[in-house]
C-alpha atoms as a PDB file:
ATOM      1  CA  UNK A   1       0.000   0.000   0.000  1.00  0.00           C
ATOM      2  CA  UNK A   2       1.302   3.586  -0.887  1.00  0.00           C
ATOM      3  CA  UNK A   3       1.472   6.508   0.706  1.00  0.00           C
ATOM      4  CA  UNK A   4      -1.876   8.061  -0.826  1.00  0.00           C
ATOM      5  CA  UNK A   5      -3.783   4.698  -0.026  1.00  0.00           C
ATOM      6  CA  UNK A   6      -2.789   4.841   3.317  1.00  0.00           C
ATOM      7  CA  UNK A   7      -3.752   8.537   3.322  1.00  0.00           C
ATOM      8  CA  UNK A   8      -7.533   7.796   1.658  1.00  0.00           C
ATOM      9  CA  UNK A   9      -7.996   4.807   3.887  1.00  0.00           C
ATOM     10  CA  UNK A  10      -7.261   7.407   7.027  1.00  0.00           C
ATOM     11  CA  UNK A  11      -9.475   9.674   5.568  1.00  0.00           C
ATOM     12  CA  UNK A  12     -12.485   7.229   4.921  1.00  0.00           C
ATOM     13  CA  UNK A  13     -11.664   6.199   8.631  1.00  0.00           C
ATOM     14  CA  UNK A  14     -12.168   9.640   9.713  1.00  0.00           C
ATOM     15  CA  UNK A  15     -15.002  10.046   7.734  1.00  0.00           C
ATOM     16  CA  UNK A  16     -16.827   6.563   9.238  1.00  0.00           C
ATOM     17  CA  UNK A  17     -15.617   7.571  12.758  1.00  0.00           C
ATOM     18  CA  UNK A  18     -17.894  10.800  12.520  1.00  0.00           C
ATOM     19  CA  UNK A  19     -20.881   9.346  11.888  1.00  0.00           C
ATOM     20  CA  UNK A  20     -20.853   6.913  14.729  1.00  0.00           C
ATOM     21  CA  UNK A  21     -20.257  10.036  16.856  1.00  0.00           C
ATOM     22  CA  UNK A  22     -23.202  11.321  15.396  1.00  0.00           C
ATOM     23  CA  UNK A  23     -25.112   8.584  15.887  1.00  0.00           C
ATOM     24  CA  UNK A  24     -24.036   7.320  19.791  1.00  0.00           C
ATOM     25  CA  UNK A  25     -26.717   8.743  21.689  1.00  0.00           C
ATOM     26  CA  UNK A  26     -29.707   6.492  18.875  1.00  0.00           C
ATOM     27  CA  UNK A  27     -27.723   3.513  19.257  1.00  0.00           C
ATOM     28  CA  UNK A  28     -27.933   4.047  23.098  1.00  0.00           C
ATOM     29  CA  UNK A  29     -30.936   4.899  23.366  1.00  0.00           C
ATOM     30  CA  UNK A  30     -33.220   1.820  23.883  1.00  0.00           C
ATOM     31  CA  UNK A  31     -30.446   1.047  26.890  1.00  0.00           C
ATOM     32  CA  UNK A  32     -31.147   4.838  28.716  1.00  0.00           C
ATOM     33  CA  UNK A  33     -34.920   3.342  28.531  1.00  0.00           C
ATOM     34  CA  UNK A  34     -34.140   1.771  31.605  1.00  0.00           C
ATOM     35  CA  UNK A  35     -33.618   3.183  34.650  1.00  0.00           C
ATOM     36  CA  UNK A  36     -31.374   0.688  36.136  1.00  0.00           C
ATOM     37  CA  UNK A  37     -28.725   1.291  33.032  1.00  0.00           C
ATOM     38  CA  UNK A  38     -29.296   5.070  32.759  1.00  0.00           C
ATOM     39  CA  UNK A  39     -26.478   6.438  34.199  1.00  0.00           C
ATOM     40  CA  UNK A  40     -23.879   3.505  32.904  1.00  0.00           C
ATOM     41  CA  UNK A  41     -24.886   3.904  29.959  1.00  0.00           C
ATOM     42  CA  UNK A  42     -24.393   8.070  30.211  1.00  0.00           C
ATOM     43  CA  UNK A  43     -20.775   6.637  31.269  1.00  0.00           C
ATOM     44  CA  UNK A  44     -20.166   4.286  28.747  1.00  0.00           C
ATOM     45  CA  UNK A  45     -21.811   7.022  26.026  1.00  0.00           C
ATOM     46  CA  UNK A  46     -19.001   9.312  27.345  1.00  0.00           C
ATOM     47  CA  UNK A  47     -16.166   6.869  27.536  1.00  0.00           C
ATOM     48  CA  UNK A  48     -17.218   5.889  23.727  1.00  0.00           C
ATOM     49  CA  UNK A  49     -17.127   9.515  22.385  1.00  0.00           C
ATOM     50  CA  UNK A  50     -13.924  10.059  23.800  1.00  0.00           C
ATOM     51  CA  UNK A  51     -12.151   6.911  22.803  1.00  0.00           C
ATOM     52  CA  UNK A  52     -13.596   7.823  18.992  1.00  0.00           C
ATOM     53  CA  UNK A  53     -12.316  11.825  19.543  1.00  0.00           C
ATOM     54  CA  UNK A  54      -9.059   9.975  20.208  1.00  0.00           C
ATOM     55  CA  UNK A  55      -8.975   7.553  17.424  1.00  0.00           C
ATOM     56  CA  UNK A  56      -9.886  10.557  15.161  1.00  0.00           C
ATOM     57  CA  UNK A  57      -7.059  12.788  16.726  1.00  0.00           C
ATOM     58  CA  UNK A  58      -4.593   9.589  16.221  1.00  0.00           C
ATOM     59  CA  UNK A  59      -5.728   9.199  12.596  1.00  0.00           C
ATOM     60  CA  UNK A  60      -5.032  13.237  11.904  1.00  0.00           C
ATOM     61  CA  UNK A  61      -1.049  13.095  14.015  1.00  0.00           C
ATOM     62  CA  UNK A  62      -0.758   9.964  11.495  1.00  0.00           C
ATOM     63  CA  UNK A  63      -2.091  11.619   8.366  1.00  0.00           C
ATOM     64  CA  UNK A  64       0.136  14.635   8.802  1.00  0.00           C
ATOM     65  CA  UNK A  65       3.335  12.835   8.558  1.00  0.00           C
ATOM     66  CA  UNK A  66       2.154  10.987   5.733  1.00  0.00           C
ATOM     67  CA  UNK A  67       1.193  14.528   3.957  1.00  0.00           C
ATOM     68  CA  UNK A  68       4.089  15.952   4.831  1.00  0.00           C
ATOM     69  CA  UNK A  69       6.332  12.480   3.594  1.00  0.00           C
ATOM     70  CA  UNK A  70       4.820  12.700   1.026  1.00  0.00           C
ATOM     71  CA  UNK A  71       5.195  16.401  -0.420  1.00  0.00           C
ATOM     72  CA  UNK A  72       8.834  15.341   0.457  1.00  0.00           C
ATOM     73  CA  UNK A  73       9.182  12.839  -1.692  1.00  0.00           C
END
């Protein structure tokens, strides 16, 4: 795999990651129905959005140096 597949496949990462953000809170939602798991499942909602923010943040640090290797090369 090259440089710009690597880059695209990042990208189209990115791109996927976003939506599930977008969509946390619907997929959760039948679980918050229940009293019992409200309030894990506010943690785990929380703990989810921030592992994706990081993923994302990971997959932009990577991308960079790619970008940049690659306008070097």
């Amino acid at each position: 795999m090259g440089i710009d597949d690597a880059i695209r496949k990042l990208e189209t990462s990115n791109e996927g990651l976003k939506v599930i953000i977008e969509h946390i809170d619907d997929n959760l939602a039948d679980l918050k129905l229940d009293p019992k798991l409200k309030d894990l499942v506010d943690d785990l909602e929380n703990l989810f959005y921030s592992y994706l923010k990081t993923w994302i943040k990971s997959n932009n640090d990577v991308l960079e140096i790619l970008k940049n290797s690659n306008h070097k090369a």
